[in-house]
PDB file of N, CA and C in Angstrom:
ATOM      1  N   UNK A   1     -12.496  -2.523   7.709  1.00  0.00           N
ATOM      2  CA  UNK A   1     -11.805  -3.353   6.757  1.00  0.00           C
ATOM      3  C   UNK A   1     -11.547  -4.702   7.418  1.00  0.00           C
ATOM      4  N   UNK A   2     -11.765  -5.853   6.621  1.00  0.00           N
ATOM      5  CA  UNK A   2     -12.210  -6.944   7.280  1.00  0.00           C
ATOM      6  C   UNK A   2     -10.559  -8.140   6.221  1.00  0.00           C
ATOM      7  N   UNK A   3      -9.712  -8.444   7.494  1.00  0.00           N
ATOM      8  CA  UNK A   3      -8.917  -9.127   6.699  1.00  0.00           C
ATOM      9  C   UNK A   3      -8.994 -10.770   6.951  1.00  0.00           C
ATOM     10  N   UNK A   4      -8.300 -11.014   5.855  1.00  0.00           N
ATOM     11  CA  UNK A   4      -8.347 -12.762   5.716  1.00  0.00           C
ATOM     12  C   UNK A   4      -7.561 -13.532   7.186  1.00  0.00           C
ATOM     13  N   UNK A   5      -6.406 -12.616   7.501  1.00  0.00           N
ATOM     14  CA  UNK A   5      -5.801 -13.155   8.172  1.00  0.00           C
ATOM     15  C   UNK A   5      -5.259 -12.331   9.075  1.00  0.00           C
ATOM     16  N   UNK A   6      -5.257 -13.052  10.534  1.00  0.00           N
ATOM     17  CA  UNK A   6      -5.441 -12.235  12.046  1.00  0.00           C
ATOM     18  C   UNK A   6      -4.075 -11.595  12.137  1.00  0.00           C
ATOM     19  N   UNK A   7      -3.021 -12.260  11.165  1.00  0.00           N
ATOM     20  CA  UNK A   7      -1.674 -10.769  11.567  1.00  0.00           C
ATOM     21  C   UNK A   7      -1.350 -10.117  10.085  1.00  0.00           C
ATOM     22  N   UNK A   8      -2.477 -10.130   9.363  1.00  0.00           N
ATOM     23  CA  UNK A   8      -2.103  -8.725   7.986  1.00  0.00           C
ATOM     24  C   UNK A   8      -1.817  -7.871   8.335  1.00  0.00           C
ATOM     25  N   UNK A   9      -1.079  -7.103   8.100  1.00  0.00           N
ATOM     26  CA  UNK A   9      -0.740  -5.913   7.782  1.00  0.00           C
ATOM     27  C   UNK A   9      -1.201  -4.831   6.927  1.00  0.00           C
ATOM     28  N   UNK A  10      -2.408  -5.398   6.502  1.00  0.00           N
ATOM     29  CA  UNK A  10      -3.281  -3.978   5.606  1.00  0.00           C
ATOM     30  C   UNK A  10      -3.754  -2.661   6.088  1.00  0.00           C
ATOM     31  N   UNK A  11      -3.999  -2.975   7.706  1.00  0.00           N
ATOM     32  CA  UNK A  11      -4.600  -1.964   8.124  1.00  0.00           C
ATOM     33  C   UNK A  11      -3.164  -0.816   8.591  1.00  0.00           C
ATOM     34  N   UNK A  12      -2.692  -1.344   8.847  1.00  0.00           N
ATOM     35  CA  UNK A  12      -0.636  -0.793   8.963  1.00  0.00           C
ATOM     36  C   UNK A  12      -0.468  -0.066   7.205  1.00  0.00           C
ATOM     37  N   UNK A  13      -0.938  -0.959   6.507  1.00  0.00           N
ATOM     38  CA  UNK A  13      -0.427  -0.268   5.393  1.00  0.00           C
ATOM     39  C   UNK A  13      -2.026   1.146   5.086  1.00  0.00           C
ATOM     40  N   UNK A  14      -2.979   0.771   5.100  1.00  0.00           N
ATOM     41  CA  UNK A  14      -3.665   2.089   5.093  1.00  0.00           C
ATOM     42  C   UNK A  14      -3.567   3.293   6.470  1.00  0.00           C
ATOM     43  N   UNK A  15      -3.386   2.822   7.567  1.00  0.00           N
ATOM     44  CA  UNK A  15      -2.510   4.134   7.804  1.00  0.00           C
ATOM     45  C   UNK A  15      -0.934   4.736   7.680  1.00  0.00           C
ATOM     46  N   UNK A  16      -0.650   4.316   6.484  1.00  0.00           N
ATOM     47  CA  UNK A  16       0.687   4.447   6.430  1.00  0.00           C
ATOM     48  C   UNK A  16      -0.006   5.759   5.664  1.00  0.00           C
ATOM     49  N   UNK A  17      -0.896   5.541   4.135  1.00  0.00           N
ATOM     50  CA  UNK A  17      -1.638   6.096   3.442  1.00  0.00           C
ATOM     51  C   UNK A  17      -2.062   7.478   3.986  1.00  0.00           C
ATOM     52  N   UNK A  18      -2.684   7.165   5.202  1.00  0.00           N
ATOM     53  CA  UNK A  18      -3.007   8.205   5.806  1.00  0.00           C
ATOM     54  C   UNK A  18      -2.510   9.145   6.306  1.00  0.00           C
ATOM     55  N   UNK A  19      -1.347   8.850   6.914  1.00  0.00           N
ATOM     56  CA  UNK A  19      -0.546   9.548   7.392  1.00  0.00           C
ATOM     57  C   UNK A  19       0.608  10.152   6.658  1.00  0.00           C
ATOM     58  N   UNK A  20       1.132   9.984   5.223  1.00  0.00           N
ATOM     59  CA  UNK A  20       1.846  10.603   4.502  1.00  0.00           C
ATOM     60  C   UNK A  20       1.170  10.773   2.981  1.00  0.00           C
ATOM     61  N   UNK A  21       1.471  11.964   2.368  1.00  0.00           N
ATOM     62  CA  UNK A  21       0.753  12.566   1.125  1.00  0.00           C
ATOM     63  C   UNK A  21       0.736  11.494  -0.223  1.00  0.00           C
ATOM     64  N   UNK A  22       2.053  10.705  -0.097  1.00  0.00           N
ATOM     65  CA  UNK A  22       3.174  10.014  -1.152  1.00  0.00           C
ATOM     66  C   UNK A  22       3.825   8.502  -0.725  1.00  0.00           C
ATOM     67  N   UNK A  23       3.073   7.459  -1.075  1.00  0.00           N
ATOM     68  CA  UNK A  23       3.813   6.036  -0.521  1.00  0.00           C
ATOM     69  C   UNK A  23       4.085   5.510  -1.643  1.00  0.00           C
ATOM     70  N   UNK A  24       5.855   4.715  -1.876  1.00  0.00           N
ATOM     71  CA  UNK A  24       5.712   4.367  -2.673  1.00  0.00           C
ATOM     72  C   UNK A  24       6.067   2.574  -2.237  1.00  0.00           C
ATOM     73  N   UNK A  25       6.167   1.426  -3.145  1.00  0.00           N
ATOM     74  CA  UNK A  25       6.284   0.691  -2.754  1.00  0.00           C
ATOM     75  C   UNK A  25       7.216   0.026  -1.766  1.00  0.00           C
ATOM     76  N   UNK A  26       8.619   0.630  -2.469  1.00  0.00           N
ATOM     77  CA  UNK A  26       9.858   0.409  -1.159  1.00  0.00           C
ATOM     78  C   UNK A  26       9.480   0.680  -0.157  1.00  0.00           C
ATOM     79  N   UNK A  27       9.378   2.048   0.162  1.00  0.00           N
ATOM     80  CA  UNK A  27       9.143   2.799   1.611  1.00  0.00           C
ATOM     81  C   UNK A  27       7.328   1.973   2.265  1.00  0.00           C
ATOM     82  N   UNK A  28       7.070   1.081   1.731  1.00  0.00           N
ATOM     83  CA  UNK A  28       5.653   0.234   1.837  1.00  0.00           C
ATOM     84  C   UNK A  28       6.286  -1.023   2.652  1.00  0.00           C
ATOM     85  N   UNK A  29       7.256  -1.895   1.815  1.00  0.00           N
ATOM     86  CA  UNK A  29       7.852  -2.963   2.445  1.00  0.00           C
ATOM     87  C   UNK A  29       9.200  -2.704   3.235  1.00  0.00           C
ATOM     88  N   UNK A  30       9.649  -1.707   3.242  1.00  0.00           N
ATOM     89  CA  UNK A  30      10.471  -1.336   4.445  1.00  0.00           C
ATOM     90  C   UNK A  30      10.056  -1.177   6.137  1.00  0.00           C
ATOM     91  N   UNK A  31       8.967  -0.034   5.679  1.00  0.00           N
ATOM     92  CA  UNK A  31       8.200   0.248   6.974  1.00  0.00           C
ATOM     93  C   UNK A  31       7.187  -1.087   7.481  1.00  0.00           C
ATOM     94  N   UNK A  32       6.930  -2.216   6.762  1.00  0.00           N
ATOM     95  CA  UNK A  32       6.262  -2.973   7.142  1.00  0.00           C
ATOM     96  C   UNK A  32       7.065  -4.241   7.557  1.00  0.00           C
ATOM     97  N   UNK A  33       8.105  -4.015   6.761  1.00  0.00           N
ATOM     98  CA  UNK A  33       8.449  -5.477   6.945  1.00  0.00           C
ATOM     99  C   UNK A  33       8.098  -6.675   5.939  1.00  0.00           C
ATOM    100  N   UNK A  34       7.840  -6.147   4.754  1.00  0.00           N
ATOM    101  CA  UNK A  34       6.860  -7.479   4.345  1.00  0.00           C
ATOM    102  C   UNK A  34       8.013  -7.516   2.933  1.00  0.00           C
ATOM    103  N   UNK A  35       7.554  -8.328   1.684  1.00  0.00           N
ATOM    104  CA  UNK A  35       8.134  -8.196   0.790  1.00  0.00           C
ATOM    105  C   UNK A  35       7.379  -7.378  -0.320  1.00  0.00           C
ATOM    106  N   UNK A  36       7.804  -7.013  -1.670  1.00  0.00           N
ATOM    107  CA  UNK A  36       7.674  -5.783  -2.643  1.00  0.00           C
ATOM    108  C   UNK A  36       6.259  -6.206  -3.041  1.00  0.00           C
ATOM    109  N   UNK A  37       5.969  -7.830  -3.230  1.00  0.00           N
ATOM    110  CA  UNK A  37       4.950  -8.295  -4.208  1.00  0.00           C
ATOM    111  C   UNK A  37       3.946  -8.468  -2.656  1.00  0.00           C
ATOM    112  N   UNK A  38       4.051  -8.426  -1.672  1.00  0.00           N
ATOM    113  CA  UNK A  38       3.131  -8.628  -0.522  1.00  0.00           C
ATOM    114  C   UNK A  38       2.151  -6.840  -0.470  1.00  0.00           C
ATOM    115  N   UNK A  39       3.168  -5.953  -0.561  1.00  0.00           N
ATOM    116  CA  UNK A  39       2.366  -4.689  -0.918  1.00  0.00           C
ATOM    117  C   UNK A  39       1.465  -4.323  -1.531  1.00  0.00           C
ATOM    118  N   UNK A  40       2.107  -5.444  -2.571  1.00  0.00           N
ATOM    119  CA  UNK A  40       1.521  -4.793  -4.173  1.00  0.00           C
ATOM    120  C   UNK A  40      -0.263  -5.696  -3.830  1.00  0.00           C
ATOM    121  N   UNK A  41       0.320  -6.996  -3.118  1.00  0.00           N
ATOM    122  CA  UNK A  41      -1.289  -7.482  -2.975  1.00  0.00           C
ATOM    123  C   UNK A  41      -1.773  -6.978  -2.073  1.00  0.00           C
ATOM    124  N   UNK A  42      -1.627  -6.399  -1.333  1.00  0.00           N
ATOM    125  CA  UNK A  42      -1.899  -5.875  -0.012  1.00  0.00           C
ATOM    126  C   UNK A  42      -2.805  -4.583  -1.045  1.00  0.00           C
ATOM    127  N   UNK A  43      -2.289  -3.747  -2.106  1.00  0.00           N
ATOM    128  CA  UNK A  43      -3.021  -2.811  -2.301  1.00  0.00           C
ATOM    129  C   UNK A  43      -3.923  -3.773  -3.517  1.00  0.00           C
ATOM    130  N   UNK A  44      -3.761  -4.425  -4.109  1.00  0.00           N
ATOM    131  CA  UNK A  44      -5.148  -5.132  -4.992  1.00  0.00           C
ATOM    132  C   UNK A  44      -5.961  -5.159  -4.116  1.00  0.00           C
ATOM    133  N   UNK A  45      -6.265  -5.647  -2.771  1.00  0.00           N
ATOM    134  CA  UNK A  45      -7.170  -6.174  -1.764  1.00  0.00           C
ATOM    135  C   UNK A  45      -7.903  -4.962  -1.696  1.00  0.00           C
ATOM    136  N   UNK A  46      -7.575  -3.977  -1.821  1.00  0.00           N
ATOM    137  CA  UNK A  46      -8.281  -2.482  -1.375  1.00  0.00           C
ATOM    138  C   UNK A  46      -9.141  -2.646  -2.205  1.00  0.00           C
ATOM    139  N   UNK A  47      -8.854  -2.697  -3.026  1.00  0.00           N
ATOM    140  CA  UNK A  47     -10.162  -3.058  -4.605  1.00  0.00           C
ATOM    141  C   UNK A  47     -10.414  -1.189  -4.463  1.00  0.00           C
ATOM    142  N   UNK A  48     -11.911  -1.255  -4.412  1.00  0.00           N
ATOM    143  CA  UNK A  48     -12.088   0.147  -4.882  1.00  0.00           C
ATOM    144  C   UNK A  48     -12.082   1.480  -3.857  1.00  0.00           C
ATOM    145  N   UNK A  49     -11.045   1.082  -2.902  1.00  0.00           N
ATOM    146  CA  UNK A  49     -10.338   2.122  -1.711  1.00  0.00           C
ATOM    147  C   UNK A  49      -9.024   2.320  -2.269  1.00  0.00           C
ATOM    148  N   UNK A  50      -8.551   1.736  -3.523  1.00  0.00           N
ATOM    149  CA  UNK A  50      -6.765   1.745  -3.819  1.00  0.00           C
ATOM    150  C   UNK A  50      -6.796   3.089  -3.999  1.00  0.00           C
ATOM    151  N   UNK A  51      -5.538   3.452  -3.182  1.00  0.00           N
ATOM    152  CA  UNK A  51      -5.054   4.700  -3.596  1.00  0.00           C
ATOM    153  C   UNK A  51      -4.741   4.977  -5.100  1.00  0.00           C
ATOM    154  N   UNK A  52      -4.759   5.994  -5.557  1.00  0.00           N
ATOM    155  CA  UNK A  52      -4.573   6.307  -6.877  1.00  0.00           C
ATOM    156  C   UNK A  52      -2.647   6.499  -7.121  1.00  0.00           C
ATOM    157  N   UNK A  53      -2.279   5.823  -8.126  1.00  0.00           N
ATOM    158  CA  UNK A  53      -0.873   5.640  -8.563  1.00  0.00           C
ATOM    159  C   UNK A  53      -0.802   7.013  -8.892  1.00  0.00           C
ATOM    160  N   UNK A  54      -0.017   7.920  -8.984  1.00  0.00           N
ATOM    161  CA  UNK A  54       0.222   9.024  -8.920  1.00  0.00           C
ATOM    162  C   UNK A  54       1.436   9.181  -9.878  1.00  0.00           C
ATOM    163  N   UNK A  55       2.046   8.142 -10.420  1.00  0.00           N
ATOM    164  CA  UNK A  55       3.511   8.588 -11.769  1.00  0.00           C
ATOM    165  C   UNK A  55       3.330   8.256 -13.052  1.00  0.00           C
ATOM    166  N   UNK A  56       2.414   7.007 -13.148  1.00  0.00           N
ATOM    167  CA  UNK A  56       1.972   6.938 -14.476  1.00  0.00           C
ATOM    168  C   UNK A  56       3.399   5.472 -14.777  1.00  0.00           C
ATOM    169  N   UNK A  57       3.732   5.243 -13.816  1.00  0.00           N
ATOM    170  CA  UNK A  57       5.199   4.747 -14.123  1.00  0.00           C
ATOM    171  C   UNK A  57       4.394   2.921 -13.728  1.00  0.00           C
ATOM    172  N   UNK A  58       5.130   2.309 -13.955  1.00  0.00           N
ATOM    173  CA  UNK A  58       4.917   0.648 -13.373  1.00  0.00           C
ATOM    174  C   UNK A  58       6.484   0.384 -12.745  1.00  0.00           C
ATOM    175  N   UNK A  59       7.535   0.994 -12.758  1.00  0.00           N
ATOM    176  CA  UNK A  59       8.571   0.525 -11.823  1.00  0.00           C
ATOM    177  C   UNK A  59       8.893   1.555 -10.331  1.00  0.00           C
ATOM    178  N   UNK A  60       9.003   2.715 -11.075  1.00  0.00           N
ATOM    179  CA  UNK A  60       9.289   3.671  -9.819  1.00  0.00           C
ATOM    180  C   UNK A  60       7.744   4.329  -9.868  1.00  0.00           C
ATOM    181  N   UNK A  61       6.956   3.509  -9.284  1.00  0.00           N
ATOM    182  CA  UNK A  61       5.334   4.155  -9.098  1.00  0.00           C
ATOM    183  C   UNK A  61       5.305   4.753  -7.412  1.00  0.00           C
ATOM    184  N   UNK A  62       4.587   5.632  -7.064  1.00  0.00           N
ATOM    185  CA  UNK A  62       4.118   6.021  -6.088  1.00  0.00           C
ATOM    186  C   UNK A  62       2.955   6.255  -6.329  1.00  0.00           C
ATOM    187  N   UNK A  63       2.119   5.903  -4.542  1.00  0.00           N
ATOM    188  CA  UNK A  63       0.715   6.205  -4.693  1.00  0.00           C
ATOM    189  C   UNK A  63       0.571   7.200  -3.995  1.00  0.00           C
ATOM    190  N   UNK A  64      -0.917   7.572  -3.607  1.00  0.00           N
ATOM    191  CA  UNK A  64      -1.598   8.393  -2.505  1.00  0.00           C
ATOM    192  C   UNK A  64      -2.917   8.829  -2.905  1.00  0.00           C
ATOM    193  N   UNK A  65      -3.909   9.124  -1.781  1.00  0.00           N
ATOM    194  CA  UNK A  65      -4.906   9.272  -1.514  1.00  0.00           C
ATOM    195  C   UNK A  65      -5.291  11.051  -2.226  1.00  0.00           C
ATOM    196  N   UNK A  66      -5.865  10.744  -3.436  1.00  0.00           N
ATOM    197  CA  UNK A  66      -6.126  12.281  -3.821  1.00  0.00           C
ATOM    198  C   UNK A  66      -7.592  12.502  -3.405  1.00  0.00           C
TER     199      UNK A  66
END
Protein backbone atom coordinates (compact mmCIF):
# COMPACT_ATOMS: atom_id res chain seq x y z
CA UNK A 1 0.00 0.00 0.00
CA UNK A 2 1.53 3.01 -1.38
CA UNK A 3 0.70 6.39 0.57
CA UNK A 4 0.58 10.05 -0.49
CA UNK A 5 2.30 11.08 2.46
CA UNK A 6 5.56 9.85 4.41
CA UNK A 7 3.74 10.10 8.04
CA UNK A 8 -0.01 8.59 7.13
CA UNK A 9 -1.29 6.62 9.20
CA UNK A 10 -3.15 4.15 6.87
CA UNK A 11 -0.99 1.45 7.26
CA UNK A 12 -1.56 1.86 11.41
CA UNK A 13 -5.07 1.97 10.55
CA UNK A 14 -5.11 -1.42 8.40
CA UNK A 15 -3.43 -3.19 11.03
CA UNK A 16 -5.63 -1.99 13.46
CA UNK A 17 -8.23 -4.00 10.95
CA UNK A 18 -6.22 -6.79 11.27
CA UNK A 19 -5.75 -7.24 14.43
CA UNK A 20 -9.34 -6.82 15.89
CA UNK A 21 -12.70 -8.56 14.43
CA UNK A 22 -14.79 -4.96 14.91
CA UNK A 23 -13.33 -1.19 14.35
CA UNK A 24 -15.39 1.38 14.72
CA UNK A 25 -14.65 4.95 13.96
CA UNK A 26 -14.04 6.42 17.54
CA UNK A 27 -11.90 3.58 18.67
CA UNK A 28 -10.10 4.46 14.83
CA UNK A 29 -9.28 8.15 15.89
CA UNK A 30 -8.54 7.45 19.42
CA UNK A 31 -6.01 4.75 18.83
CA UNK A 32 -4.50 6.86 16.11
CA UNK A 33 -4.60 10.03 17.11
CA UNK A 34 -6.07 11.57 14.16
CA UNK A 35 -9.52 13.24 13.81
CA UNK A 36 -13.22 11.35 13.04
CA UNK A 37 -13.30 12.75 9.27
CA UNK A 38 -9.31 11.80 8.83
CA UNK A 39 -10.51 7.99 9.34
CA UNK A 40 -13.28 8.20 7.45
CA UNK A 41 -10.73 9.33 4.49
CA UNK A 42 -8.23 7.22 5.52
CA UNK A 43 -10.87 4.32 4.78
CA UNK A 44 -12.20 5.94 1.21
CA UNK A 45 -8.39 5.62 0.19
CA UNK A 46 -8.71 1.77 0.59
CA UNK A 47 -11.06 2.00 -2.36
CA UNK A 48 -11.65 -1.64 -3.07
CA UNK A 49 -9.68 -3.17 0.22
CA UNK A 50 -12.48 -1.10 2.50
CA UNK A 51 -13.50 -3.11 5.07
CA UNK A 52 -17.09 -3.91 4.91
CA UNK A 53 -19.46 -1.58 7.35
CA UNK A 54 -20.96 -4.15 9.32
CA UNK A 55 -24.36 -2.04 11.08
CA UNK A 56 -26.04 -0.78 8.25
CA UNK A 57 -25.99 2.45 10.47
CA UNK A 58 -24.14 5.94 9.10
CA UNK A 59 -23.63 7.30 12.79
CA UNK A 60 -22.78 4.46 15.17
CA UNK A 61 -21.20 2.33 12.11
CA UNK A 62 -18.57 -0.27 12.70
CA UNK A 63 -16.43 -2.00 10.26
CA UNK A 64 -14.36 -5.22 9.72
CA UNK A 65 -12.80 -7.48 7.45
CA UNK A 66 -15.41 -10.37 6.60
Amino acid sequence: MQSDRSNSKQSVLVNLFLSRPLVTVPLGFKLLKVTPKAVDFMLLQLGEALPRELTGRWRYRASGIV
